[in-house]
Protein backbone atom coordinates (compact mmCIF):
# COMPACT_ATOMS: atom_id res chain seq x y z
CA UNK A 1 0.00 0.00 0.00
CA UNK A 2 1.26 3.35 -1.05
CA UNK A 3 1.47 6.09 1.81
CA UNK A 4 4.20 8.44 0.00
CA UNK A 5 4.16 10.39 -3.16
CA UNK A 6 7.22 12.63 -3.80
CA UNK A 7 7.29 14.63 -7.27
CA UNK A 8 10.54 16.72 -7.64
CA UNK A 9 10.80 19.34 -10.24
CA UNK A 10 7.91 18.20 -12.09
CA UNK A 11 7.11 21.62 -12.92
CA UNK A 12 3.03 20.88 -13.18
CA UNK A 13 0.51 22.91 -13.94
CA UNK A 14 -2.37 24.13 -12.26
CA UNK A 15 -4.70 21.30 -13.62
CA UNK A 16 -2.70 18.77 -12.82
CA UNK A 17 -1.40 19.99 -9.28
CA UNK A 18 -5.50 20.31 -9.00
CA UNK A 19 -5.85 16.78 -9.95
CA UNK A 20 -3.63 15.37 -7.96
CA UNK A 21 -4.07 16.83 -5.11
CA UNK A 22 -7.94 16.43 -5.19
CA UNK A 23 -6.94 12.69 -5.53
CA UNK A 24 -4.74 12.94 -2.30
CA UNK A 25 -7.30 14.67 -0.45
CA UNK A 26 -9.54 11.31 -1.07
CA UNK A 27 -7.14 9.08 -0.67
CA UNK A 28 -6.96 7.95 3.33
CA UNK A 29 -3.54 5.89 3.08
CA UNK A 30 -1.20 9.15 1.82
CA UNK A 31 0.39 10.25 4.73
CA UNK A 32 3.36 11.96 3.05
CA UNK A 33 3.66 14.26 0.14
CA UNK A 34 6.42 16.33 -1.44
CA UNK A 35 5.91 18.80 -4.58
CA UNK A 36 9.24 20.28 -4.36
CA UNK A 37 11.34 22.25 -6.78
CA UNK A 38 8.55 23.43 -9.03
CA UNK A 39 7.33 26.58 -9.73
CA UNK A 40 4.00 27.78 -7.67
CA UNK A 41 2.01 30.69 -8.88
CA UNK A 42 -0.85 31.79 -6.40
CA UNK A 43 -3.25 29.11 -7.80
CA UNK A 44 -0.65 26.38 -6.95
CA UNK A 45 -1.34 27.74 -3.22
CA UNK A 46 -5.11 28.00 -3.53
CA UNK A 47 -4.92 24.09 -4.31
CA UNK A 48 -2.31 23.28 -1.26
CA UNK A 49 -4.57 25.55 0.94
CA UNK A 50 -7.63 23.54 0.33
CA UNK A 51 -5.72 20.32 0.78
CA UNK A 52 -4.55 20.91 4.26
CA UNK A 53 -8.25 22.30 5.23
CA UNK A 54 -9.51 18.62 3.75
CA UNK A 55 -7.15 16.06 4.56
CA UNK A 56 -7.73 13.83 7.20
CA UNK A 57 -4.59 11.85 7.08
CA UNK A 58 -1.81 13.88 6.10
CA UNK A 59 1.59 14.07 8.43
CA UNK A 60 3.96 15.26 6.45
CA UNK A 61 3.80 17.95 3.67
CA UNK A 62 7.03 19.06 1.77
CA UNK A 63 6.60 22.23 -0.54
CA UNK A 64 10.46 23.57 -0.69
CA UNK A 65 11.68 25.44 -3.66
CA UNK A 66 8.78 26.41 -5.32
CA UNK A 67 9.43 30.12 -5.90
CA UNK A 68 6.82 30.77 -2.76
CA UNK A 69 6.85 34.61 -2.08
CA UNK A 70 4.39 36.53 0.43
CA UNK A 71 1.13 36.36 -0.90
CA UNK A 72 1.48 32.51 -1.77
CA UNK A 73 2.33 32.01 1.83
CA UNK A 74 -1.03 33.97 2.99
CA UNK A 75 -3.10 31.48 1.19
CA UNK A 76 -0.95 28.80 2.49
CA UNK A 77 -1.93 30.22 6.09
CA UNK A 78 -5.66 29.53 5.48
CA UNK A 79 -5.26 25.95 5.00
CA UNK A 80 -2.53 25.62 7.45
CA UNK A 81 -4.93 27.31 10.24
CA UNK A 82 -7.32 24.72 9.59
CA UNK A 83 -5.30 21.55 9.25
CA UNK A 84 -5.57 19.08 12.40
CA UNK A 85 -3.44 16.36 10.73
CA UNK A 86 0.41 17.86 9.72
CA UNK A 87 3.22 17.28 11.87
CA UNK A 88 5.97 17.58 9.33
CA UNK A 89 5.76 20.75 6.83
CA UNK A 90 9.51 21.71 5.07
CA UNK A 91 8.72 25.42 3.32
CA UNK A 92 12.32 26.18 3.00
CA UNK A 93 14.05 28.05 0.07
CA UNK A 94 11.45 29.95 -0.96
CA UNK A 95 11.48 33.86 -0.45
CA UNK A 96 9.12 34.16 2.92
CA UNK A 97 10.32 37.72 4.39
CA UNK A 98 8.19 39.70 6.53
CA UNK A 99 4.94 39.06 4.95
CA UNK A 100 5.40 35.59 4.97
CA UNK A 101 6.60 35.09 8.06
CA UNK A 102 3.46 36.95 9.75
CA UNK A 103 0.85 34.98 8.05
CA UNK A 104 2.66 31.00 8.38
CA UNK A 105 3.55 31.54 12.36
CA UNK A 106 0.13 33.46 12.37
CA UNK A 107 -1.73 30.77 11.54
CA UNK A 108 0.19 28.59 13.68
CA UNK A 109 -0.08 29.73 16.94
CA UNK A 110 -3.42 27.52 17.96
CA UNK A 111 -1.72 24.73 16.30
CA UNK A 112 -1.35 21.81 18.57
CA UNK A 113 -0.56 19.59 15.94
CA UNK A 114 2.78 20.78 13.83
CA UNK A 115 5.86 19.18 15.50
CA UNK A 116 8.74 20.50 13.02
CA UNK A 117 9.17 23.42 10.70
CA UNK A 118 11.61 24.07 8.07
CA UNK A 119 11.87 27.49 7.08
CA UNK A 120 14.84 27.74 5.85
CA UNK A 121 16.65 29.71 2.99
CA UNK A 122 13.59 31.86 2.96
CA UNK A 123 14.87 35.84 2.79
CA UNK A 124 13.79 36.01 6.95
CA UNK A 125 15.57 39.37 8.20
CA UNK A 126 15.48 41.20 11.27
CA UNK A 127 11.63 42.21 11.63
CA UNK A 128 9.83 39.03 10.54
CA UNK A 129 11.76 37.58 13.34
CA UNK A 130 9.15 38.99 15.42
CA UNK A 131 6.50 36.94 13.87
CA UNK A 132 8.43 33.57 14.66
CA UNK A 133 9.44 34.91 18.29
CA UNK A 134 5.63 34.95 18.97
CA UNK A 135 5.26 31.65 17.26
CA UNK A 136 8.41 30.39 19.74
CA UNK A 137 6.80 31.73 22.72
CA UNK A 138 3.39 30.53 22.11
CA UNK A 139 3.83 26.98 20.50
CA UNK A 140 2.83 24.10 22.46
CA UNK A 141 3.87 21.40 20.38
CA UNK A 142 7.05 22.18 17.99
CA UNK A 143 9.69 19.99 18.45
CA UNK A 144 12.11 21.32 15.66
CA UNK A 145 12.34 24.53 13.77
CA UNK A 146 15.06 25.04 11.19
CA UNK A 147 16.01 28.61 10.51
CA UNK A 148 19.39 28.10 9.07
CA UNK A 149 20.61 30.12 5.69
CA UNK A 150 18.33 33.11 6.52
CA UNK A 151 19.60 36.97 6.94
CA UNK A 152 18.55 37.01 11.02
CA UNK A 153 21.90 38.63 12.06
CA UNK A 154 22.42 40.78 14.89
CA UNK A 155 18.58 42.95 14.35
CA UNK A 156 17.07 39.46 14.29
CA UNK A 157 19.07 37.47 17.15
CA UNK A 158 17.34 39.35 20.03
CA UNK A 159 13.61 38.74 19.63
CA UNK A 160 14.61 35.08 18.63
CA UNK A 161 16.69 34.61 22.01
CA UNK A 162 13.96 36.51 24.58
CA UNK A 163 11.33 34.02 22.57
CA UNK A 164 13.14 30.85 23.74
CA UNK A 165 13.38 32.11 27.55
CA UNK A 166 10.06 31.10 27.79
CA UNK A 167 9.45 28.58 25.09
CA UNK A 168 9.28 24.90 26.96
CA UNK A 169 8.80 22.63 23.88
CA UNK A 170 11.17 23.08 21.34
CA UNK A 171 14.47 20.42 21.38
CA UNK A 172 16.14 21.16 18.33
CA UNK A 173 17.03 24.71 17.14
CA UNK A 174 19.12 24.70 13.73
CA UNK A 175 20.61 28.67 13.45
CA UNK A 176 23.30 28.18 11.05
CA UNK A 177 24.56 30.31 8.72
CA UNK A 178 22.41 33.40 9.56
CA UNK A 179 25.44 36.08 10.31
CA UNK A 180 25.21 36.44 13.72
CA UNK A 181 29.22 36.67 14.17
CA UNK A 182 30.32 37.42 18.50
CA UNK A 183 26.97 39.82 19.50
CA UNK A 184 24.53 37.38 18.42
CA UNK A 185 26.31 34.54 19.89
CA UNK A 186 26.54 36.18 23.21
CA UNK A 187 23.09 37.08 23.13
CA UNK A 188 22.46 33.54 23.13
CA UNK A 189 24.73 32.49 25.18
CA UNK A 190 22.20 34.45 27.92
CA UNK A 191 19.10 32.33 27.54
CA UNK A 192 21.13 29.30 27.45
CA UNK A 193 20.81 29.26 31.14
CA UNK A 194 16.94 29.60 31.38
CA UNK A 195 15.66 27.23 28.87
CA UNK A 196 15.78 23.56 30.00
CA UNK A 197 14.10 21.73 26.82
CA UNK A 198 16.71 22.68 23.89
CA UNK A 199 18.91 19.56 23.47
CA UNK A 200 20.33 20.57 19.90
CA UNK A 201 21.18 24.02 18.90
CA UNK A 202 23.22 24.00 15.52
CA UNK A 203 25.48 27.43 14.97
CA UNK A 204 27.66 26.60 12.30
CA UNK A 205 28.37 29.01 10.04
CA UNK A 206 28.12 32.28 11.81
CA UNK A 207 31.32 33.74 12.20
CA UNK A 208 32.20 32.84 15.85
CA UNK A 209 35.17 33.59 17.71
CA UNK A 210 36.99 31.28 20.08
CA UNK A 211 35.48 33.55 23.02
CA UNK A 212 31.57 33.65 21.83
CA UNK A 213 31.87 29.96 21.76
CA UNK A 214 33.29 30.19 25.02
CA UNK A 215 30.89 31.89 26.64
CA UNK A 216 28.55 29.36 25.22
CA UNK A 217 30.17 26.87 27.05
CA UNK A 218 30.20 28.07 30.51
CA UNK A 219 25.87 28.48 29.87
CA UNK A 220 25.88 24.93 29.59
């Protein structure tokens, strides 16, 4: 019995992304799907939004690289505020930003459901940070967010660090390759103290001297 269907750069239309989706939406065994590496236009989103408000089955949902920019992810948001199913959803390298940013962790913040996020290689800077520091302090259920190849740097760092004073579920943090260089690390390096859940925290990347990753280590 089949229970995943992965297309990769397909590069289908909006019939037949309409068609197959429709037939996923029926289908109760199809717990994973990946449309990846394609090339999404708004309708593309209107069919993925009305999938995750209809599927009953669905885990795991991987729509990375599709050429996703801010409205696409609003109309993802719709479905994605709905869904009661996904615990998996990869969204990375696609161009998110601010606008996208507000409306996916928007939509996610009554989600008791979603257990890891992938958002990266997405165009997140400084102020959409805010978005996913509400989403870190308010999430219930995420396990694992991956934030890694984004522009967060040192206007970023802060709201992402207060967020995870609080936050009490997530275990795996990946923050790699975001330019946060000595201030962000040390920023960090503060909240390490407060927050007992994080197990892994990936920094790789980030242009850390010997003493940021120091001061890591006596947080520990």
């Amino acid at each position: 019995t089949i229970k995943a269907i992965h297309f990769h750069s397909c590069q289908f239309g909006i019939d037949e992304c309409d068609f197959i989706c429709q037939t996923i939406s029926k289908n109760a065994r199809i717990t994973d799907f990946e449309l990846s590496s394609d090339n999404f236009h708004t309708g593309h989103c209107e069919i993925f939004s009305t999938l995750m408000k209809q599927t009953k089955t669905m885990k795991y949902l991987n729509l990375e690289n599709n050429k996703i920019v801010g409205e696409g992810f609003e109309i993802l948001s719709r479905g994605l505020a709905e869904n009661k199913t996904l615990e998996i959803l990869y969204l990375g390298y696609n161009i998110m930003r601010e606008q996208g940013s507000r409306s996916i962790c928007q939509s996610l913040m009554t989600n008791n459901h979603l257990q890891e996020l992938y958002l990266d290689k997405n165009e997140i800077m400084g102020e959409a940070c805010r978005a996913i520091s509400s989403l870190i302090q308010k999430t219930k259920t995420l396990r694992k967010l991956d934030l890694s190849k984004n522009q967060i740097g040192v206007n970023g760092h802060e709201f992402i660090s207060e967020a995870l004073e609080t936050n009490s579920s997530l275990q795996e943090l990946d923050l790699g390759n975001n330019s946060f260089h000595d201030q962000g690390c040390i920023a960090f390096s503060n909240f390490l103290s407060k927050n007992n859940t994080l197990r892994v925290l990936k920094f790789e990347k980030n242009g850390i001297t010997t003493e940021s990753c120091q001061a890591i280590a006596l947080k520990l």
